[in-house]
Protein backbone atom coordinates (compact mmCIF):
# COMPACT_ATOMS: atom_id res chain seq x y z
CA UNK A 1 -66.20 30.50 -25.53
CA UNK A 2 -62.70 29.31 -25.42
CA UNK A 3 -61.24 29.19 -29.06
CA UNK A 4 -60.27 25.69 -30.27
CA UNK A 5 -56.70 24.41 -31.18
CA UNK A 6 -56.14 21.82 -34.40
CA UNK A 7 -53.79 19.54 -33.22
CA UNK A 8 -51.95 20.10 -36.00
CA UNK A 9 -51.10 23.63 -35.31
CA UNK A 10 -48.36 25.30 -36.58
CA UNK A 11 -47.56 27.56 -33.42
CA UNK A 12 -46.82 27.13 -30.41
CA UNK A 13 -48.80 27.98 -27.28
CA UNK A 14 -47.49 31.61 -26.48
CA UNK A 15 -45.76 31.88 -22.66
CA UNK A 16 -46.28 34.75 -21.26
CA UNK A 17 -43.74 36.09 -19.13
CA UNK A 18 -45.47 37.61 -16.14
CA UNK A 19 -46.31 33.84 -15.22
CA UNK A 20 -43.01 32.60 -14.59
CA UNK A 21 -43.11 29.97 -17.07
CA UNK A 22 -40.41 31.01 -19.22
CA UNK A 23 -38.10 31.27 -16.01
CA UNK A 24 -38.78 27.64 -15.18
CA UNK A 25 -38.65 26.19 -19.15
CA UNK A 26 -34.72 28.38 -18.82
CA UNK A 27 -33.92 26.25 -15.51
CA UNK A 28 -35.20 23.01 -16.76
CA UNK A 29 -33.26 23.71 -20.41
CA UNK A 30 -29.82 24.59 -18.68
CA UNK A 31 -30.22 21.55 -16.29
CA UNK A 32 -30.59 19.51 -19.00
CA UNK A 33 -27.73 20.66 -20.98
CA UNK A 34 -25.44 20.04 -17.66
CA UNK A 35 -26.87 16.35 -17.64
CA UNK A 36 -25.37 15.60 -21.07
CA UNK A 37 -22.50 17.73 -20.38
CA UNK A 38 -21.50 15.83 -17.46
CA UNK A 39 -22.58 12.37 -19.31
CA UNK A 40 -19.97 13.03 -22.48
CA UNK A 41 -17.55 13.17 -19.65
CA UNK A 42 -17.77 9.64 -18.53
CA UNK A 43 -15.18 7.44 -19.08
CA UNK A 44 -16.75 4.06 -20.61
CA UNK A 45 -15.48 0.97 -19.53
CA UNK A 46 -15.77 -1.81 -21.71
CA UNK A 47 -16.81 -4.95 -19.76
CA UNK A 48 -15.45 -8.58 -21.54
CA UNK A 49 -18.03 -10.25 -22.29
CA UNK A 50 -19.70 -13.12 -19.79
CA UNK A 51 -19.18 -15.83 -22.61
CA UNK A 52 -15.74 -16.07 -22.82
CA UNK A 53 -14.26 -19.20 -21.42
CA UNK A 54 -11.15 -20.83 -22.26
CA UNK A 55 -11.44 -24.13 -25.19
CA UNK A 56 -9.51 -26.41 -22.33
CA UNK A 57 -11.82 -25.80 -19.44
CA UNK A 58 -12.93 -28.72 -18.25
CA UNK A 59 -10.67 -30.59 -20.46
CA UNK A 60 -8.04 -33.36 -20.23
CA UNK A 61 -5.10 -31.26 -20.70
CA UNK A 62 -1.24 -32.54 -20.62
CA UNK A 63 0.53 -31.76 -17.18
CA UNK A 64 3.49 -30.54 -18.72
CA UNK A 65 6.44 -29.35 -16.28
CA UNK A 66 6.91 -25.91 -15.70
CA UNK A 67 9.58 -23.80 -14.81
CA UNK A 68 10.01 -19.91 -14.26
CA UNK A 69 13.07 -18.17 -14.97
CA UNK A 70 13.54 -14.87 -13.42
CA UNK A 71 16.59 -12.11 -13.49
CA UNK A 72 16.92 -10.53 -10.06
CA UNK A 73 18.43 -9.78 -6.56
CA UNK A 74 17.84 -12.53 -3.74
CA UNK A 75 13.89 -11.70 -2.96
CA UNK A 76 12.38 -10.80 0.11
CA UNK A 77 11.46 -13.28 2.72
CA UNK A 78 7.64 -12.16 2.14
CA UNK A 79 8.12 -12.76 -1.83
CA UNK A 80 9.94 -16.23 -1.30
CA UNK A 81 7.20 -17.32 0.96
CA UNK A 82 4.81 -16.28 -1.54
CA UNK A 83 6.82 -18.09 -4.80
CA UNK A 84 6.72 -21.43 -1.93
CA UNK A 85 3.03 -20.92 -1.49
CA UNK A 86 2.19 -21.11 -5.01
CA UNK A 87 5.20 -23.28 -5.75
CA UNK A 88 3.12 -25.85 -3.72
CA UNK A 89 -0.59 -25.39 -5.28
CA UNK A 90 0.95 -25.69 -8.51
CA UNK A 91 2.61 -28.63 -7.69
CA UNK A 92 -1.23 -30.45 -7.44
CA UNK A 93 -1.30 -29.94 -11.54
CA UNK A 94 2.63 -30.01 -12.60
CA UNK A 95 6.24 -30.22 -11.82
CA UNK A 96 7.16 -27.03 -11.11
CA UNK A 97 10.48 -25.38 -10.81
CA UNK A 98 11.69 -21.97 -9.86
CA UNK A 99 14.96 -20.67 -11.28
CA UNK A 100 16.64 -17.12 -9.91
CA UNK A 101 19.49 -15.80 -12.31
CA UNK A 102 21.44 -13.39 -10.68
CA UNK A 103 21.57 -9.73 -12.08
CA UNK A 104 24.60 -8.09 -13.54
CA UNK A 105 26.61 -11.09 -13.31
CA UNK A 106 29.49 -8.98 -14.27
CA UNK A 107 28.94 -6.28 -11.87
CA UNK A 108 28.71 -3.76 -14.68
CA UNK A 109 27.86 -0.19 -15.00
CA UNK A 110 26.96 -0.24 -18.61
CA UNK A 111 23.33 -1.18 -19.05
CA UNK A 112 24.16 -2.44 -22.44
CA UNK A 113 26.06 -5.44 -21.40
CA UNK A 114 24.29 -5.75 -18.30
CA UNK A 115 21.51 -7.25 -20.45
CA UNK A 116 23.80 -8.97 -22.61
CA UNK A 117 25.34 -10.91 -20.01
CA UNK A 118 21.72 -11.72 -18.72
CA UNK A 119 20.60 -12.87 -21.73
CA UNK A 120 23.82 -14.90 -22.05
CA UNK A 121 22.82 -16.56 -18.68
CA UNK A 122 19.12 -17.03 -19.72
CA UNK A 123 19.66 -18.49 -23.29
CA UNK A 124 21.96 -21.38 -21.25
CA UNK A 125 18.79 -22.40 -18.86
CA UNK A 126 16.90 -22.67 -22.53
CA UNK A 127 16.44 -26.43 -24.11
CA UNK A 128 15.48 -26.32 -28.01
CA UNK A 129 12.66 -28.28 -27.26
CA UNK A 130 11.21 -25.85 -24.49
CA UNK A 131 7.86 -24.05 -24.92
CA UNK A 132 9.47 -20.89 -23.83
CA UNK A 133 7.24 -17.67 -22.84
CA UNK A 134 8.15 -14.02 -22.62
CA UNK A 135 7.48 -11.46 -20.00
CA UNK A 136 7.54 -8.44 -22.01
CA UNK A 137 6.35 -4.68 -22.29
CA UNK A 138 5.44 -4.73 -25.81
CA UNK A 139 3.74 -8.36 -25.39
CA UNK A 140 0.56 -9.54 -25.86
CA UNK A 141 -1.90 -8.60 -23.31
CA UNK A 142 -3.83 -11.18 -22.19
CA UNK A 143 -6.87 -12.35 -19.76
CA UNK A 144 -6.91 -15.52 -17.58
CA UNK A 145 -8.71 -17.53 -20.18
CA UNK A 146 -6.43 -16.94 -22.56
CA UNK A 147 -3.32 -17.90 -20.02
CA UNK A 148 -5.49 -21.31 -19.50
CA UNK A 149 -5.08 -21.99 -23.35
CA UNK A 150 -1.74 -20.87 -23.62
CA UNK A 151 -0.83 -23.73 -21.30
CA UNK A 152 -3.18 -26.11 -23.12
CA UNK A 153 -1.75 -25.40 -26.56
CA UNK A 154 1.77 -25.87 -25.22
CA UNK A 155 0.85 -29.08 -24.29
CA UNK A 156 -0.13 -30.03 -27.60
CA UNK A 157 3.13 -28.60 -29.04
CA UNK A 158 5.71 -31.92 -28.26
CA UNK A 159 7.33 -29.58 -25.99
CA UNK A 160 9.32 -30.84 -22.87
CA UNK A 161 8.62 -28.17 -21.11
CA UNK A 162 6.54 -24.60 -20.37
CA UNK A 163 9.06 -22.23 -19.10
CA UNK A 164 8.16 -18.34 -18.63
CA UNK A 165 10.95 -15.91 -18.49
CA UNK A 166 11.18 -12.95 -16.34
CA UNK A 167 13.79 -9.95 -17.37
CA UNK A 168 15.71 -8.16 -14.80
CA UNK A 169 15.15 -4.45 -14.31
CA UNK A 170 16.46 -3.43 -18.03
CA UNK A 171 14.17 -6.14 -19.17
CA UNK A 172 15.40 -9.27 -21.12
CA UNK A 173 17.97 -9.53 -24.16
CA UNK A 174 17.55 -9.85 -27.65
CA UNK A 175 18.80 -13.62 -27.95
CA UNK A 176 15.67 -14.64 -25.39
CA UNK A 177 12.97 -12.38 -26.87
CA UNK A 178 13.89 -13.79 -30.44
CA UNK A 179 13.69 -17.74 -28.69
CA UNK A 180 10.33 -17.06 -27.64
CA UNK A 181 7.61 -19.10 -28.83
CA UNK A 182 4.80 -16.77 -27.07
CA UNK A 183 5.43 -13.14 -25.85
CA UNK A 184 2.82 -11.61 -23.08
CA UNK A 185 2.20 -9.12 -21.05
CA UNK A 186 0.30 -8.90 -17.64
CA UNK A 187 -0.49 -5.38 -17.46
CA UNK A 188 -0.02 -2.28 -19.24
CA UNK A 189 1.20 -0.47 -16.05
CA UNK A 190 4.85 -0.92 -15.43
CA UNK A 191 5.22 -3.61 -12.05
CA UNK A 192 7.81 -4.44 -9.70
CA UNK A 193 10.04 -6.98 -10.93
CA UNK A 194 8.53 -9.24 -7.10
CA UNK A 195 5.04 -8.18 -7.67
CA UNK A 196 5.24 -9.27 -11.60
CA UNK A 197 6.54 -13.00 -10.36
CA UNK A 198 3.55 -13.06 -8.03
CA UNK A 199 1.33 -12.07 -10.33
CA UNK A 200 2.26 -14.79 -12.65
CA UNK A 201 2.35 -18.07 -10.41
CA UNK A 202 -0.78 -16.55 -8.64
CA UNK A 203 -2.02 -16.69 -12.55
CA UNK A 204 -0.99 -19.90 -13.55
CA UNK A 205 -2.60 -21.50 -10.63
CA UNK A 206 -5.54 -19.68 -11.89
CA UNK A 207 -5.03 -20.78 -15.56
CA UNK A 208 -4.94 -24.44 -14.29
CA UNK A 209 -8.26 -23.92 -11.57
CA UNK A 210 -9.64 -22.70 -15.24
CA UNK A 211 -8.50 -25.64 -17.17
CA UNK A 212 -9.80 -28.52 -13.92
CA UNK A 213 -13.37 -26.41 -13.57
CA UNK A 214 -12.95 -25.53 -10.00
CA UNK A 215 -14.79 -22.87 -8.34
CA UNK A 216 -11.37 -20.42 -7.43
CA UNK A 217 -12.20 -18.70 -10.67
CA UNK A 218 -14.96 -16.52 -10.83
């Protein structure tokens, strides 16, 4: 008669090794161990949630003009026809107006007052009763939703106009960065001073898709 076994039994059944058990319970073990191995690797992404939506979507929100002030060179012919393509879907929700400041206006080798005489230049495109917003490396960062209220708010503000500013390739003076009513920035990764304008107008003609409810956002 085969002995009986209390289910409550101390010990475990004994493996015996000329049955290869024990070799198999060793492969399945170290398997295992490489599954969680490889799984602590991983590198989680954290996903924003589905509910957030901007407060002004589908809103009445104040078509305030907007400019763009940027610091450069004269931009390519495929950048300029990019600025005119959004220049002209933006124009649908705004007045829009696109303002290039040349760089090193003094021709100067010292970065110093390279910047300074930027910032000189910029601060004299600047009403006091502009909604002005920085482009900035140690800015905010923000999400489309959030650029979508940013306009909204300024509208709310008594504000003539929204104007974003755009640094040169030293980034923007002291004078401008201490104006600044808002201060973002669009990525963490350092861009182009071109592909960082494109990025912007191709966002605010997001922000205002956002703000009307139409189907470009997704």
């Amino acid at each position: 008669m085969r002995p009986t076994t209390s289910r409550h039994s101390a010990s475990p059944p004994t493996v015996r090794l000329g049955d290869g058990s024990l070799a198999v319970a060793v492969q399945m073990r170290a398997r295992a161990r490489a599954i969680l191995q490889q799984e602590s690797r991983r590198v989680r992404v954290r996903v924003r949630p589905f509910s957030w939506r901007s407060k002004y979507s589908g809103q009445s929100v104040k078509a305030m003009p907007m400019r763009l002030l940027t610091v450069g060179k004269k931009r390519s012919r495929g950048t300029q026809l990019l600025v005119e393509e959004y220049k002209e879907k933006l124009g649908y929700y705004c007045d829009f107006e696109d303002t290039l400041i040349r760089s090193n206006p003094k021709l100067t080798s010292d970065v110093k007052v390279q910047v300074e005489a930027e910032d000189t230049a910029m601060m004299q495109q600047l009403k006091s009763d502009y909604f002005v917003v920085v482009l900035d490396e140690n800015g905010k960062d923000v999400i489309s939703e959030q650029i979508a209220d940013l306009i909204g708010d300024a509208g709310n503000t008594g504000s003539s106009r929204l104007t974003f500013c755009i640094g040169g390739p030293y980034g923007l003076g002291a004078q401008v960065l201490e104006r600044a009513d808002a201060t973002i920035r669009l990525s963490s990764l350092v861009l182009n001073h071109q592909v960082a304008l494109i990025v912007l107008m191709e966002q605010l003609y997001r922000a205002w898709t956002i703000i009307k409810g139409q189907k470009y956002h997704h």
